[in-house]
Every structure is written in structure tokens, then in C-alpha cells.
Protein backbone atom coordinates (compact mmCIF):
# COMPACT_ATOMS: atom_id res chain seq x y z
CA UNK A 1 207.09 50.87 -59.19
CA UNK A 2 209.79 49.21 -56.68
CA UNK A 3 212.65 47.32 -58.39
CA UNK A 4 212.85 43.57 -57.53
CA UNK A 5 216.71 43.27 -56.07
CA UNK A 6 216.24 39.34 -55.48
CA UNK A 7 217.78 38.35 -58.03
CA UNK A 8 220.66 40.36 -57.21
CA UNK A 9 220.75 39.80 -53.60
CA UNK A 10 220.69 36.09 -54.23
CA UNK A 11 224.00 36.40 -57.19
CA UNK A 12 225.69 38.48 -54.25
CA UNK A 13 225.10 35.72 -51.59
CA UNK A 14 226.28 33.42 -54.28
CA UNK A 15 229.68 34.80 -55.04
CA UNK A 16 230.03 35.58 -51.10
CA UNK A 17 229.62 32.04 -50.70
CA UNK A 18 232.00 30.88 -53.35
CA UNK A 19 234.67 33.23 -52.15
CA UNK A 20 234.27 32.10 -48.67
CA UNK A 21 235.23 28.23 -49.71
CA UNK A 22 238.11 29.43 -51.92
CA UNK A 23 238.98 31.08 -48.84
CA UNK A 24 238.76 28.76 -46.26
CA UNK A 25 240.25 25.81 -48.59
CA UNK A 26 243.47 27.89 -49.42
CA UNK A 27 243.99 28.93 -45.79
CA UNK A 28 243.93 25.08 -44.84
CA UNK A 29 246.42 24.51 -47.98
CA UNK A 30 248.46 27.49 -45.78
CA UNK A 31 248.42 25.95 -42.70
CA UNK A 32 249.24 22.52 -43.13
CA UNK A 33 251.21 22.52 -46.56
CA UNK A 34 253.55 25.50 -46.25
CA UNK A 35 253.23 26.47 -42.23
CA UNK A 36 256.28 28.31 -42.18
CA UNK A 37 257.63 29.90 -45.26
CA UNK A 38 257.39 33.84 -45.62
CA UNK A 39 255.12 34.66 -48.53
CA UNK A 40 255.88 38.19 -49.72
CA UNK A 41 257.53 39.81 -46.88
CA UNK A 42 253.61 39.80 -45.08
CA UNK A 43 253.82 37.07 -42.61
CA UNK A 44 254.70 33.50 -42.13
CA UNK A 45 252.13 30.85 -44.27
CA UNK A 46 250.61 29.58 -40.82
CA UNK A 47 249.09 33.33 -39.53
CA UNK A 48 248.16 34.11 -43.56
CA UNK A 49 246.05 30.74 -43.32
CA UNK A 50 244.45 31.22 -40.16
CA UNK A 51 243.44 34.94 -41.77
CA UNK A 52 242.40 33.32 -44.87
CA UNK A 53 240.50 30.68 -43.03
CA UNK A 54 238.58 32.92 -40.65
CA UNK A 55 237.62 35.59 -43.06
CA UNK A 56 236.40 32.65 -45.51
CA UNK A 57 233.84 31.29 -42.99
CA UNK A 58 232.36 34.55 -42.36
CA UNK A 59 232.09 35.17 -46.04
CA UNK A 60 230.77 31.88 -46.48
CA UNK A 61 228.02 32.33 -43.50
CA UNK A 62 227.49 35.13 -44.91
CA UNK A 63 226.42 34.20 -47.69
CA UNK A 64 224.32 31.19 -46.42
CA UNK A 65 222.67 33.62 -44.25
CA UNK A 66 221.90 35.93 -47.31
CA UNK A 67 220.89 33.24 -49.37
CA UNK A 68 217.79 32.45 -46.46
């Protein structure tokens, strides 16, 4: 007998989806609130936000995408 993995297929697209917005809305707090302070010795705010934004909308489409 096969194992139904919807459920957890549809929990995974769910937290990639939520993780992609946290994403996306902290790289736009990044880029236009603290542009160009250091944070941790990694990298100015600005390039750290567009990271943060562009890995949180492929999370997020990911997730939409898993979700159909």
C-alpha cells in the first residue's frame, strides 16, 4: 500500500511560501531602510537585500507552484 505524501507536500509548499514573503519583505526593509550600513562584516544592507529579495521570490514561487 503507497503512502499518501499530499499532505506533506502541501505543509512543505506552505512553509516554502511563508519563508519566501519573510524573505522578500525583509530584503525590501534592507534596501530601502538601511541601504548602506555593514551588517556583520558580510556585505553592505543594499546587496544582503537584493539576496534576500531574490531568493524569497523563488521560494515563494516555489511554493505556489508546489501548492498547484
Amino acid at each position: 500500500m503507497k503512502k499518501d505524501l499530499s499532505l506533506i507536500l502541501s505543509i512543505l509548499a506552505f512553509i516554502l511560501y511563508i519563508v519566501g514573503g519573510l524573505g522578500i519583505f525583509s530584503g525590501l526593509f534592507m534596501v530601502l531602510v538601511l541601504k548602506s550600513k555593514d551588517l556583520f562584516g558580510l556585505g553592505t544592507a543594499e546587496t544582503l537585500g537584493y539576496l534576500f529579495l531574490c531568493v524569497g521570490g523563488c521560494l515563494s514561487v516555489a511554493g505556489v507552484l508546489t501548492l498547484r
